[in-house]
Protein backbone atom coordinates (compact mmCIF):
# COMPACT_ATOMS: atom_id res chain seq x y z
CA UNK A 1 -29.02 26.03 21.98
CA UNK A 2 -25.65 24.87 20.48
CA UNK A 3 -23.72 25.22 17.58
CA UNK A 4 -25.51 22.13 16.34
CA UNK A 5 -28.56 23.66 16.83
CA UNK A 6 -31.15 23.89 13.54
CA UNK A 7 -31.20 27.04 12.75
CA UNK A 8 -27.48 28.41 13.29
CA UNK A 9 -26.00 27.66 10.33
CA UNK A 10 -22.93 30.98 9.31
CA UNK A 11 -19.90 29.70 10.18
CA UNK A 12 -19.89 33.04 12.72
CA UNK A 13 -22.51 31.53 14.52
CA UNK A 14 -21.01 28.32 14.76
CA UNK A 15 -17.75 29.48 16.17
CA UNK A 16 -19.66 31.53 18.51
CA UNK A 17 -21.35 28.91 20.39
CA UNK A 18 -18.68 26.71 19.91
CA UNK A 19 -16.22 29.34 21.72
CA UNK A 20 -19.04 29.50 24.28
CA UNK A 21 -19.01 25.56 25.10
CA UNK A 22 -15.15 26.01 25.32
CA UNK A 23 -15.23 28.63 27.97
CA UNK A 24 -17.96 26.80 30.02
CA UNK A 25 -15.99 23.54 29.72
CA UNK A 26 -12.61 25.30 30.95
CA UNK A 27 -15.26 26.87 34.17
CA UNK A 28 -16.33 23.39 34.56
CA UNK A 29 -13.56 21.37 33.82
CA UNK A 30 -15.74 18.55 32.22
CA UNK A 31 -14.15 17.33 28.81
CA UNK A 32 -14.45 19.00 25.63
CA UNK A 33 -16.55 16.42 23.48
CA UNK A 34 -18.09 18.65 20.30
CA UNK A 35 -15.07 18.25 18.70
CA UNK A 36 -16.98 18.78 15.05
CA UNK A 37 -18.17 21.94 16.08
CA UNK A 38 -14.93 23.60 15.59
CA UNK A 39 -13.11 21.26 13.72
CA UNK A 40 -10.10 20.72 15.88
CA UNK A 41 -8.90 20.91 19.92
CA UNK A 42 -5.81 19.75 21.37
CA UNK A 43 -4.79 16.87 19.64
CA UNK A 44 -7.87 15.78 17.69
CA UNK A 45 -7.37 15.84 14.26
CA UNK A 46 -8.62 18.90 12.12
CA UNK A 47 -11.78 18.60 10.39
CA UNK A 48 -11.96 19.56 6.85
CA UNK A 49 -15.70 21.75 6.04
CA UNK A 50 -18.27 19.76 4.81
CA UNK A 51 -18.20 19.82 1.26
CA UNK A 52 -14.85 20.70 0.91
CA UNK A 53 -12.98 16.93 1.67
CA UNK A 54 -12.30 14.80 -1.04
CA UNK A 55 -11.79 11.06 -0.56
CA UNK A 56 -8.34 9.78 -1.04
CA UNK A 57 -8.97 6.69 -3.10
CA UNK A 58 -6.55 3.65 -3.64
CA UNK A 59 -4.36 3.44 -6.61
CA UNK A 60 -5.57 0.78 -9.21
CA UNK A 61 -2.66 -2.56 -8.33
CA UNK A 62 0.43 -0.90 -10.25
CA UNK A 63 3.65 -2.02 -10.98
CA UNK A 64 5.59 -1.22 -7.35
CA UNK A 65 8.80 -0.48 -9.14
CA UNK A 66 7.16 1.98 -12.26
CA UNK A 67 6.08 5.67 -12.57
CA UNK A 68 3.65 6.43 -15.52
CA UNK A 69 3.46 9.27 -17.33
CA UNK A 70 4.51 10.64 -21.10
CA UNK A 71 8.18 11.41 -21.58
CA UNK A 72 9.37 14.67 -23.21
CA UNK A 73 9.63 14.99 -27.58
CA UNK A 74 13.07 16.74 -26.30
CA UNK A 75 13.98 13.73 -23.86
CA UNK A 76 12.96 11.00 -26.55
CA UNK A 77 15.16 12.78 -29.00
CA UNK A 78 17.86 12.52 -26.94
CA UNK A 79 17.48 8.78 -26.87
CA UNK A 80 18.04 5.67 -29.44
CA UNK A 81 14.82 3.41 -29.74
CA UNK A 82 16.49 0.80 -27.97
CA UNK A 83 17.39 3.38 -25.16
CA UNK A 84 14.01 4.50 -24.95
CA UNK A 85 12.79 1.39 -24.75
CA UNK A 86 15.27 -0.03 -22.26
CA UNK A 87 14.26 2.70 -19.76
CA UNK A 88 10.56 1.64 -20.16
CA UNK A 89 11.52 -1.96 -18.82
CA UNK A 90 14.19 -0.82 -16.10
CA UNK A 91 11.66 1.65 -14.93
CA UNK A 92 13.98 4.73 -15.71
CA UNK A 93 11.15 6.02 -17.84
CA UNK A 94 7.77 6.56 -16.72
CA UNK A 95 5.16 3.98 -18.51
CA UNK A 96 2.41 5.14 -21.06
CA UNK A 97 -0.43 6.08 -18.83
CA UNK A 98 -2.79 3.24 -20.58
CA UNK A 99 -0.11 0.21 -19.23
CA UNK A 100 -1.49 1.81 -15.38
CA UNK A 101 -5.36 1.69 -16.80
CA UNK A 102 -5.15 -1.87 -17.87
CA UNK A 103 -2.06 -3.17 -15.38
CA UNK A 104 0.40 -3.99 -17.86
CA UNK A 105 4.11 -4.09 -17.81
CA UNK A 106 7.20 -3.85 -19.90
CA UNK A 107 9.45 -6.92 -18.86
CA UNK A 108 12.42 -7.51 -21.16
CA UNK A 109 13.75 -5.00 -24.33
CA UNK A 110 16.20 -5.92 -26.55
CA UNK A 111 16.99 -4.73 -30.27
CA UNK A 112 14.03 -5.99 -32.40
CA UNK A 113 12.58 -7.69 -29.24
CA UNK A 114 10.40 -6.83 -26.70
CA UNK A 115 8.07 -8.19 -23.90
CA UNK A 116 4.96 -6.95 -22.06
CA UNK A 117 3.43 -9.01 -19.72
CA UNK A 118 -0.13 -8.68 -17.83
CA UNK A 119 -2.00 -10.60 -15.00
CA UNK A 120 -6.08 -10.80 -16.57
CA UNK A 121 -8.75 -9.75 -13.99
CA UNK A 122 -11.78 -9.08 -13.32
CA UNK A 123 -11.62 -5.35 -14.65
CA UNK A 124 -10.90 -6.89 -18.37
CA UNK A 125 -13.71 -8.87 -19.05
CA UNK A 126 -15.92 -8.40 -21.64
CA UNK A 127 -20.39 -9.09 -21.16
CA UNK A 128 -19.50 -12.64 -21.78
CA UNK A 129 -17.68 -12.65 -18.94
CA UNK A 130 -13.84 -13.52 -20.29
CA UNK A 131 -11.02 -11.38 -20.91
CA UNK A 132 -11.79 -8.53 -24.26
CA UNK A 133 -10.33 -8.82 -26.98
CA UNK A 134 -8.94 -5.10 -26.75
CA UNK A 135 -6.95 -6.05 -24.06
CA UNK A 136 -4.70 -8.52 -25.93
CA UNK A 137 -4.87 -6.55 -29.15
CA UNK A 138 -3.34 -3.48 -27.02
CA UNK A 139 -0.66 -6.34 -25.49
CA UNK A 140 0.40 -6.99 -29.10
CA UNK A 141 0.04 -3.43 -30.92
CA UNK A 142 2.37 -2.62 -27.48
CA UNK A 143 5.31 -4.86 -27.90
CA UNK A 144 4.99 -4.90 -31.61
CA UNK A 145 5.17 -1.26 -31.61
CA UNK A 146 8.46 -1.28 -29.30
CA UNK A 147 10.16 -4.33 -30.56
CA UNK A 148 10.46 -1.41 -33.54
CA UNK A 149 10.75 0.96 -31.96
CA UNK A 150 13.90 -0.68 -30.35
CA UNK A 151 15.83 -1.09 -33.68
CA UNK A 152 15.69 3.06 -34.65
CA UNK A 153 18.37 5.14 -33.99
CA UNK A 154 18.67 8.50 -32.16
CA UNK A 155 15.80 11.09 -33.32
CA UNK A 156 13.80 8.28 -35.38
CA UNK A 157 10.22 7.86 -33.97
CA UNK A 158 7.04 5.13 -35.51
CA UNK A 159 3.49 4.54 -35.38
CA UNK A 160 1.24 2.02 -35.89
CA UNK A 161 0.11 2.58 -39.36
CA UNK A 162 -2.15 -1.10 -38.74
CA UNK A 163 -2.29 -4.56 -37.40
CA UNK A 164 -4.03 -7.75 -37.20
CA UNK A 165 -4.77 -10.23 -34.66
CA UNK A 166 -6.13 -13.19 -33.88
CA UNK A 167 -7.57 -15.12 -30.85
CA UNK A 168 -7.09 -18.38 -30.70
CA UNK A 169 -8.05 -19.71 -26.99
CA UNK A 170 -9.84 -17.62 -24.59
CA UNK A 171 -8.48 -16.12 -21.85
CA UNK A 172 -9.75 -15.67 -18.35
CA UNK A 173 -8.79 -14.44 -14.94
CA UNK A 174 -8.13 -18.16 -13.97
CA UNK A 175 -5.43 -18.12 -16.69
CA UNK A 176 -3.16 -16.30 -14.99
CA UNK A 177 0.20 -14.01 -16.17
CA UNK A 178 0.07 -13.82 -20.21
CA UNK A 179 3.11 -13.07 -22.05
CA UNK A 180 2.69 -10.69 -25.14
CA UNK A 181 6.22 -10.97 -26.90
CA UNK A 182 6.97 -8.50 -30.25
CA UNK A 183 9.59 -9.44 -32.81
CA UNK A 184 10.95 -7.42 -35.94
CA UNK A 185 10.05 -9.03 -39.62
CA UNK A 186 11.72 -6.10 -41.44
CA UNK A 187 12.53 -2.92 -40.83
CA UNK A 188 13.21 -0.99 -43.64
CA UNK A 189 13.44 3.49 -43.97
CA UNK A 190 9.88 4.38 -43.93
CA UNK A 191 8.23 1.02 -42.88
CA UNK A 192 8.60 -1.51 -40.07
CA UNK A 193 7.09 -4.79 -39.68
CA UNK A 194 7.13 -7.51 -36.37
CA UNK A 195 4.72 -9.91 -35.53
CA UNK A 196 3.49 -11.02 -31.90
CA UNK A 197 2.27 -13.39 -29.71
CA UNK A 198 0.57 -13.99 -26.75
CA UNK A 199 1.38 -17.19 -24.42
CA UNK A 200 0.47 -18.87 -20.73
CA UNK A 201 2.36 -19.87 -18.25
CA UNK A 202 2.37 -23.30 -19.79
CA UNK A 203 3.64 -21.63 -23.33
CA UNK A 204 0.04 -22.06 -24.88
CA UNK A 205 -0.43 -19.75 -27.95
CA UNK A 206 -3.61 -17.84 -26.65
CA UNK A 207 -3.44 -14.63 -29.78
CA UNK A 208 -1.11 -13.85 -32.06
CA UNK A 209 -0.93 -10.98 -35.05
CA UNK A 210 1.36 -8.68 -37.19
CA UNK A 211 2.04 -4.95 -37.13
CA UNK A 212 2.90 -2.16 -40.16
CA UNK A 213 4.87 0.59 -38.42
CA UNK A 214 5.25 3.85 -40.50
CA UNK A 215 9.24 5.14 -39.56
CA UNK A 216 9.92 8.85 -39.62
CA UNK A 217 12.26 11.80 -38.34
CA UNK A 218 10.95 13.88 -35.32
């Protein structure tokens, strides 16, 4: 009988049989080869209980160069829209947690301008087997929403109050990197408006729509 015996199955009884093998291994000098009775001898590696381990599994392909996360009411405060904005695209600021879900990035930010850009894959495809639609309409509300946000001053916040796009060519893993770029229209006290679209590599117009932002104080 062992400690891998059916039948002994406290973790007492375990460690006693396993202390037994130990001390008739050091009497005979063969090897010690149960390591999983006791988890760990020497310089095996410790053994977590069964049960107990979780799997470490990859991260989803992030930006290398970004943290994600939601910064601070107080920190964003602090900031100008075009400050706040700026640190999304230097990577001084942690990314919106959704830009890690669907692999998106903030490129370029400049007052009343602003660029996301995305790689499609195979984790964006809709039953028909191309790229969803909600996946460019959150590229555009994104930079549309920013390229606003970039023009208010220190303790100014928006939202997207609604918008409207439209898809004109389909897009596909095989296209490759898509460039969502958000301009301001107007942007007035208490409403903002931009318009965006989405190109290829090649320039291509593949969606394109418009954004009401509602402006207020935090």
């Amino acid at each position: 009988m062992d400690a891998s015996t059916p039948g002994v199955k406290s973790a007492a009884a375990r460690g006693y049989f396993a202390e037994m093998m130990m001390s008739e291994n050091r009497e005979t000098g063969l090897p010690v080869i149960d390591d999983d009775a006791v988890g760990f001898r020497g310089d095996a590696r410790p053994q977590e209980p069964p049960g107990d381990s979780q799997e470490v599994m990859p991260k989803p392909n992030c930006i290398a160069s970004k943290t994600y996360g939601t910064v601070s009411a107080e920190r964003r405060k602090a900031m100008s829209g075009l400050e706040f904005v700026q640190g999304l695209a230097d990577g001084t600021l942690p990314l919106n947690t959704i830009a890690q879900t669907l692999r998106y990035d903030v490129t370029e930010a400049a007052s009343g301008r602003v660029v996301v850009t995305a790689e499609p894959s195979g984790i964006h495809l809709n039953p028909a087997g191309t790229v969803h639609g909600g996946f460019a309409a959150t590229l555009l509300d994104s930079c549309m929403g920013l390229a606003v946000q970039s023009t208010l001053e220190q303790g100014v916040s928006q939202t997207t109050l609604e918008f409207k796009i439209s898809l004109v060519r389909p897009i596909t893993p095989e296209t490759g990197e898509i460039r969502a770029e958000g301009v301001v229209l107007n942007r007035g006290r208490r409403v903002g408006t931009a318009e965006g679209r989405i190109t290829d590599r090649a320039g291509r117009l593949l969606a394109h729509g418009t954004t009401t932002c509602l402006i207020f104080e935090n």
